[in-house]
C-alpha atoms as a PDB file:
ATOM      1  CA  UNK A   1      46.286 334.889  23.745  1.00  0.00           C
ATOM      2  CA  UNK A   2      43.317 335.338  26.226  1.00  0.00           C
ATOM      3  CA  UNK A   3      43.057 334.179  29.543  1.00  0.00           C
ATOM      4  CA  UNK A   4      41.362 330.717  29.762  1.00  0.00           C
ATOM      5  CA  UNK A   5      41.276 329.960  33.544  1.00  0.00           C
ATOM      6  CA  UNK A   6      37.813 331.829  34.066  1.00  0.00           C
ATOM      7  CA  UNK A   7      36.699 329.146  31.565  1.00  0.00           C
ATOM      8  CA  UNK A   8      37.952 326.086  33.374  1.00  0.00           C
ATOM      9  CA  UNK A   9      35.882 324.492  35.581  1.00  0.00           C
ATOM     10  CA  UNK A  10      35.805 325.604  39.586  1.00  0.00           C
ATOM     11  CA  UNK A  11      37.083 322.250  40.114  1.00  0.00           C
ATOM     12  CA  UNK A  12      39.448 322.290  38.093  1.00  0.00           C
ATOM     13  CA  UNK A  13      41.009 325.798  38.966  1.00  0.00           C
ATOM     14  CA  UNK A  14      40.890 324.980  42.454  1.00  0.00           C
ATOM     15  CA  UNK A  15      43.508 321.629  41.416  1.00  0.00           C
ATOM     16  CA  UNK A  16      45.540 323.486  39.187  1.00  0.00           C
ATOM     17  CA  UNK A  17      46.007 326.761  42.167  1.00  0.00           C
ATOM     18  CA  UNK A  18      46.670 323.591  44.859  1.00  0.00           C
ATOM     19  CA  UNK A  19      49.295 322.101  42.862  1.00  0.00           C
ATOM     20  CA  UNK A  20      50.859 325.103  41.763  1.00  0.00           C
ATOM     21  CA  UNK A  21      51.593 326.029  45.340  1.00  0.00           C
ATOM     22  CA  UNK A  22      51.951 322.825  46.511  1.00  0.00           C
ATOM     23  CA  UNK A  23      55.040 322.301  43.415  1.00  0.00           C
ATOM     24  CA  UNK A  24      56.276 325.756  44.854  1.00  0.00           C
ATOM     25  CA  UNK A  25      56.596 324.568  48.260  1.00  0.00           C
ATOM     26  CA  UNK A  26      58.033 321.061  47.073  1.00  0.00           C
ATOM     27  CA  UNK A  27      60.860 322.986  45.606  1.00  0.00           C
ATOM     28  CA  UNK A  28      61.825 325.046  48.592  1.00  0.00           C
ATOM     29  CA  UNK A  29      61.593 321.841  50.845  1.00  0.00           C
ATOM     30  CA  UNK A  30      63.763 319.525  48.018  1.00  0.00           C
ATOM     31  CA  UNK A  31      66.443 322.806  48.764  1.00  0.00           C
ATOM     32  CA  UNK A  32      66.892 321.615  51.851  1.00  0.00           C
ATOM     33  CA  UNK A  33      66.343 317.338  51.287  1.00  0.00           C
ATOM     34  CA  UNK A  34      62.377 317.314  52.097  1.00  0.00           C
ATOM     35  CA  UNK A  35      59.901 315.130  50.567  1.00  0.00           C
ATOM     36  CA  UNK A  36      56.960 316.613  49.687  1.00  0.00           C
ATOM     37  CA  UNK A  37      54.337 315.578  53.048  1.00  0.00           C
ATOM     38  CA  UNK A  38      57.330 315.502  54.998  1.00  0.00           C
ATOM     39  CA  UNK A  39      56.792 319.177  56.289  1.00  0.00           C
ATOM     40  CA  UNK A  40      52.892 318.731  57.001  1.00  0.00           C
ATOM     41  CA  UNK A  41      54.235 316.236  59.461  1.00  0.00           C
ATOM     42  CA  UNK A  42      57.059 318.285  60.777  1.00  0.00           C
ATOM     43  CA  UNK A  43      54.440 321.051  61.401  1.00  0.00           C
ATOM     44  CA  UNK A  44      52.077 318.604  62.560  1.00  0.00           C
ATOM     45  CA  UNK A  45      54.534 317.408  65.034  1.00  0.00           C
ATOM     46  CA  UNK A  46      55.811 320.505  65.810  1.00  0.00           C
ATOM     47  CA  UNK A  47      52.357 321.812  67.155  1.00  0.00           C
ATOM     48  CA  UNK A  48      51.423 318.043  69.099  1.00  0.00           C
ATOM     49  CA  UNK A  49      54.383 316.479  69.162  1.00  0.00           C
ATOM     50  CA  UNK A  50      53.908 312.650  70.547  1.00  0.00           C
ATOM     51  CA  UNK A  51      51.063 311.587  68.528  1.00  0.00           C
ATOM     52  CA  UNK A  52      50.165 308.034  67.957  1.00  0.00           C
ATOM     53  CA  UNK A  53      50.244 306.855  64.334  1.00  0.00           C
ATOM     54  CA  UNK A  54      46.673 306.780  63.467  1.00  0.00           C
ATOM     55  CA  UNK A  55      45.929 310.319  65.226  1.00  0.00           C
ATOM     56  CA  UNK A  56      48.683 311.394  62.517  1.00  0.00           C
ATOM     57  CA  UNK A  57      46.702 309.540  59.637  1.00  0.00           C
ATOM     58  CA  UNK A  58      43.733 311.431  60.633  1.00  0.00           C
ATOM     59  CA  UNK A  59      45.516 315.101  61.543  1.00  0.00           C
ATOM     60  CA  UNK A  60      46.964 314.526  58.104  1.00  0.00           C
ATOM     61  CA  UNK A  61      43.672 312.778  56.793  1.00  0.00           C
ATOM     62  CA  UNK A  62      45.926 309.962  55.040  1.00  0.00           C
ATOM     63  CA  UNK A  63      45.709 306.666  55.063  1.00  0.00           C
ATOM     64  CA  UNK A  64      48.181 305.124  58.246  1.00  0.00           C
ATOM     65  CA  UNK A  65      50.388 302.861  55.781  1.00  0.00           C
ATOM     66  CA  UNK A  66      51.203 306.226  53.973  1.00  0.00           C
ATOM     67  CA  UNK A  67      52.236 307.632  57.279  1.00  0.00           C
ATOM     68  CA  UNK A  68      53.688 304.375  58.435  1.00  0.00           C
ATOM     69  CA  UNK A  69      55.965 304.798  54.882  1.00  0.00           C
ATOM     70  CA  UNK A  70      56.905 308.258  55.474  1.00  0.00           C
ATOM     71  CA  UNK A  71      57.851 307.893  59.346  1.00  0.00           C
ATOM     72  CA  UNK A  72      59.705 305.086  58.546  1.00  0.00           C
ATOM     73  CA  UNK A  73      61.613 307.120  55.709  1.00  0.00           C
ATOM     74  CA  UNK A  74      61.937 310.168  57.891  1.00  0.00           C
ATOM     75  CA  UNK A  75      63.342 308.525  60.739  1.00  0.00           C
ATOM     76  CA  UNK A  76      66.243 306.965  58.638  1.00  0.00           C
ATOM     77  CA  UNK A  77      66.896 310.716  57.792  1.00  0.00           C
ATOM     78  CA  UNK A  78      66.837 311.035  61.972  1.00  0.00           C
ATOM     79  CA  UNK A  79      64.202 313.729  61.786  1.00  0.00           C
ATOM     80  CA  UNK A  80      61.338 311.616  63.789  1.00  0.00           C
ATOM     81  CA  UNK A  81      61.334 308.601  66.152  1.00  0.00           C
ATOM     82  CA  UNK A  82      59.253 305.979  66.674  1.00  0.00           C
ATOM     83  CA  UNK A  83      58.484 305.271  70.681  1.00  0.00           C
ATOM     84  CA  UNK A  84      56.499 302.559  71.824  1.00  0.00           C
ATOM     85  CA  UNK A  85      53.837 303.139  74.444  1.00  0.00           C
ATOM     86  CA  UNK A  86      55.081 302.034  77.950  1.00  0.00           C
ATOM     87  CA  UNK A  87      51.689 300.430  78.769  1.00  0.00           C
ATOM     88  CA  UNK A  88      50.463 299.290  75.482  1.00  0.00           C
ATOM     89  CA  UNK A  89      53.755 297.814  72.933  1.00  0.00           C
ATOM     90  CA  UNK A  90      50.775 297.270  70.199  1.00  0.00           C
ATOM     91  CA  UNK A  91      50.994 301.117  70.378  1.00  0.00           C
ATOM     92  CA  UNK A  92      53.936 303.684  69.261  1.00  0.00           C
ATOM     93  CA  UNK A  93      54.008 307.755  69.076  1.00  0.00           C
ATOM     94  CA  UNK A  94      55.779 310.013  66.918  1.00  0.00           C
ATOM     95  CA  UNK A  95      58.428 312.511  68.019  1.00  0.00           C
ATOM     96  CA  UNK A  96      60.391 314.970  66.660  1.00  0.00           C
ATOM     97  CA  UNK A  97      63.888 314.363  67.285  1.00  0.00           C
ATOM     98  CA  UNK A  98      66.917 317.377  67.779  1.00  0.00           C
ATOM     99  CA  UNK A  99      67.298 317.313  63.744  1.00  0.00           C
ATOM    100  CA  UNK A 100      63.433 317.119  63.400  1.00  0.00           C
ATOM    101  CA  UNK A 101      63.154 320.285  65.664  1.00  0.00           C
ATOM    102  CA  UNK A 102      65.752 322.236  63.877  1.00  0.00           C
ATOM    103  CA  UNK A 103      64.713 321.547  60.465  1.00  0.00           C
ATOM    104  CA  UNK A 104      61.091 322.947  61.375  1.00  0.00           C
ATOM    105  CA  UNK A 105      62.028 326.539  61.554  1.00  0.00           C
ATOM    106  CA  UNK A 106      63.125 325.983  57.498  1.00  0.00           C
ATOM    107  CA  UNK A 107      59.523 324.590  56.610  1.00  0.00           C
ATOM    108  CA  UNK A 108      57.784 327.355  58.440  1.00  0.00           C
ATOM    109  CA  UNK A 109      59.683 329.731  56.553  1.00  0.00           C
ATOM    110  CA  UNK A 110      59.459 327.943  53.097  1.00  0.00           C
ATOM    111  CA  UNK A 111      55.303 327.652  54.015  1.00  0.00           C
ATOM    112  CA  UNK A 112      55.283 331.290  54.915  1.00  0.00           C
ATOM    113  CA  UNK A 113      57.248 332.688  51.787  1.00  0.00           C
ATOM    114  CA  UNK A 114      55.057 329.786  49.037  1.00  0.00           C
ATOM    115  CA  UNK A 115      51.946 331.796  51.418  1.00  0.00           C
ATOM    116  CA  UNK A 116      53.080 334.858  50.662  1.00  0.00           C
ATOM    117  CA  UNK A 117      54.039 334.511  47.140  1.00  0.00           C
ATOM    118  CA  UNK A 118      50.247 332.525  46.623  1.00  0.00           C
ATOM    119  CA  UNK A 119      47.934 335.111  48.274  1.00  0.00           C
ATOM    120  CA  UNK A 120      50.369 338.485  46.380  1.00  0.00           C
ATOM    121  CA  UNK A 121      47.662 341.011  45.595  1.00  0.00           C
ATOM    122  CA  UNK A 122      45.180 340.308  47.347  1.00  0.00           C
ATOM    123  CA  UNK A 123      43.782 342.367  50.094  1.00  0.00           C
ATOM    124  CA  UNK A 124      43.313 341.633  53.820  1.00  0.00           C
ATOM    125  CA  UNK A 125      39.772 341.416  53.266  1.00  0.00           C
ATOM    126  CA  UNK A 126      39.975 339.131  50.000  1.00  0.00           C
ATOM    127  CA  UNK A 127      42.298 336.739  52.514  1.00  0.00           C
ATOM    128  CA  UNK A 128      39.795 336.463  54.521  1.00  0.00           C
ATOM    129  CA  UNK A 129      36.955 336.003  52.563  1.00  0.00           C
ATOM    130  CA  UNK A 130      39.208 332.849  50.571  1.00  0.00           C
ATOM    131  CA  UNK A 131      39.776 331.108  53.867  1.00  0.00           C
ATOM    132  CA  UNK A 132      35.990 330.660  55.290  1.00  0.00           C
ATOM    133  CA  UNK A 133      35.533 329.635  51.252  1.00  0.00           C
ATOM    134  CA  UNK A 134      38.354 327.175  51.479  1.00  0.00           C
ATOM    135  CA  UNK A 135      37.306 325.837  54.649  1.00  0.00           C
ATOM    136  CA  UNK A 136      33.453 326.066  53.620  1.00  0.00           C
ATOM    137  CA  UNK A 137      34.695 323.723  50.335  1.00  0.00           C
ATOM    138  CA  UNK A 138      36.948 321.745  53.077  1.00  0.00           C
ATOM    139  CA  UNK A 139      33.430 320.691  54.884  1.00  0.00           C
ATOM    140  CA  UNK A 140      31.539 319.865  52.126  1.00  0.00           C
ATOM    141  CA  UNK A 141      33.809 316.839  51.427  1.00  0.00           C
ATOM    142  CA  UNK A 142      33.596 316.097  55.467  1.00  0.00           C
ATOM    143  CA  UNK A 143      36.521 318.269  56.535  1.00  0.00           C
ATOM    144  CA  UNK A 144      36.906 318.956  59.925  1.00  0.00           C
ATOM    145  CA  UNK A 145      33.792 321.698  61.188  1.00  0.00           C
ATOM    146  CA  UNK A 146      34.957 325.670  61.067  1.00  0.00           C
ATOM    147  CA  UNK A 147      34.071 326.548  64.857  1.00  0.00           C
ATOM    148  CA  UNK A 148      33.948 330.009  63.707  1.00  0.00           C
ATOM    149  CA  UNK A 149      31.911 329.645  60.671  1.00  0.00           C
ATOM    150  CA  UNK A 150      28.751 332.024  60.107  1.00  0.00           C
ATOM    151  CA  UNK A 151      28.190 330.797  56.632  1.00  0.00           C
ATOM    152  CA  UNK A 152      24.173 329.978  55.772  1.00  0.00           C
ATOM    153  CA  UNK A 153      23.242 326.557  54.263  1.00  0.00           C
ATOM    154  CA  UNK A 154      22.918 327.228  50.458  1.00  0.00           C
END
């Protein structure tokens, strides 16, 4: 049978690679009792720890009663906290807690091996050359601006 997915839509092939990997990396995290979107905001965390809730929304760009649902799920599983700002109560932050911080070495590792296994083949150059793409799709829909990015306008 011949290869369809040069037939599909760009679109479309770009959903079906995201979900792939995204499924991959689901399955490594479920290994160790992660929800998938639990380890963006581990990493998240892990880089800025103490955010406020709505600077998560954005760094996650999801709406804040999604984040407000999965903080509130992973802090029964005592990986975050909730901490209420000293001078404004209206306003809380986000912390990793000791559980929190140990379990982020595991999603680094399960990101870096669903990476590895994703990008198998290609060369350092091709790597490269995906990434300003990505990120060059990523801005077209409003993403955050590549700092680096020599692209022309089409």
């Amino acid at each position: 049978m011949a290869d369809k997915t040069n037939k599909r839509p760009m679109l479309a092939q770009l959903a079906v690679a995201s979900r792939v990997a995204r499924t991959a990396l689901s399955s490594r995290l479920a290994a160790e009792g992660l929800y998938p979107g639990q380890d963006s905001l581990l990493l998240l965390l892990g880089e800025r720890d103490g955010l406020a809730l709505r600077e998560v929304a954005q760094a996650l760009a999801v709406r804040p009663p999604t984040i407000t649902k999965t903080i509130a799920r992973m802090t029964k599983e005592g990986l975050v906290e909730k901490r209420v700002c000293t001078t404004d109560a209206r306003q809380s932050f986000v912390h990793l807690t000791e559980r929190g911080h140990g379990v982020l070495a595991t999603v680094r590792q399960a990101r870096d091996e669903t990476e590895r296994t994703a990008l198998r083949g290609l060369k350092r150059k091709e790597r490269k050359t995906l990434r300003k793409l990505l990120a060059r799709v990523e801005r077209n829909f409003g993403g955050a601006p590549d700092a680096g990015a020599d692209d022309e306008a089409p």
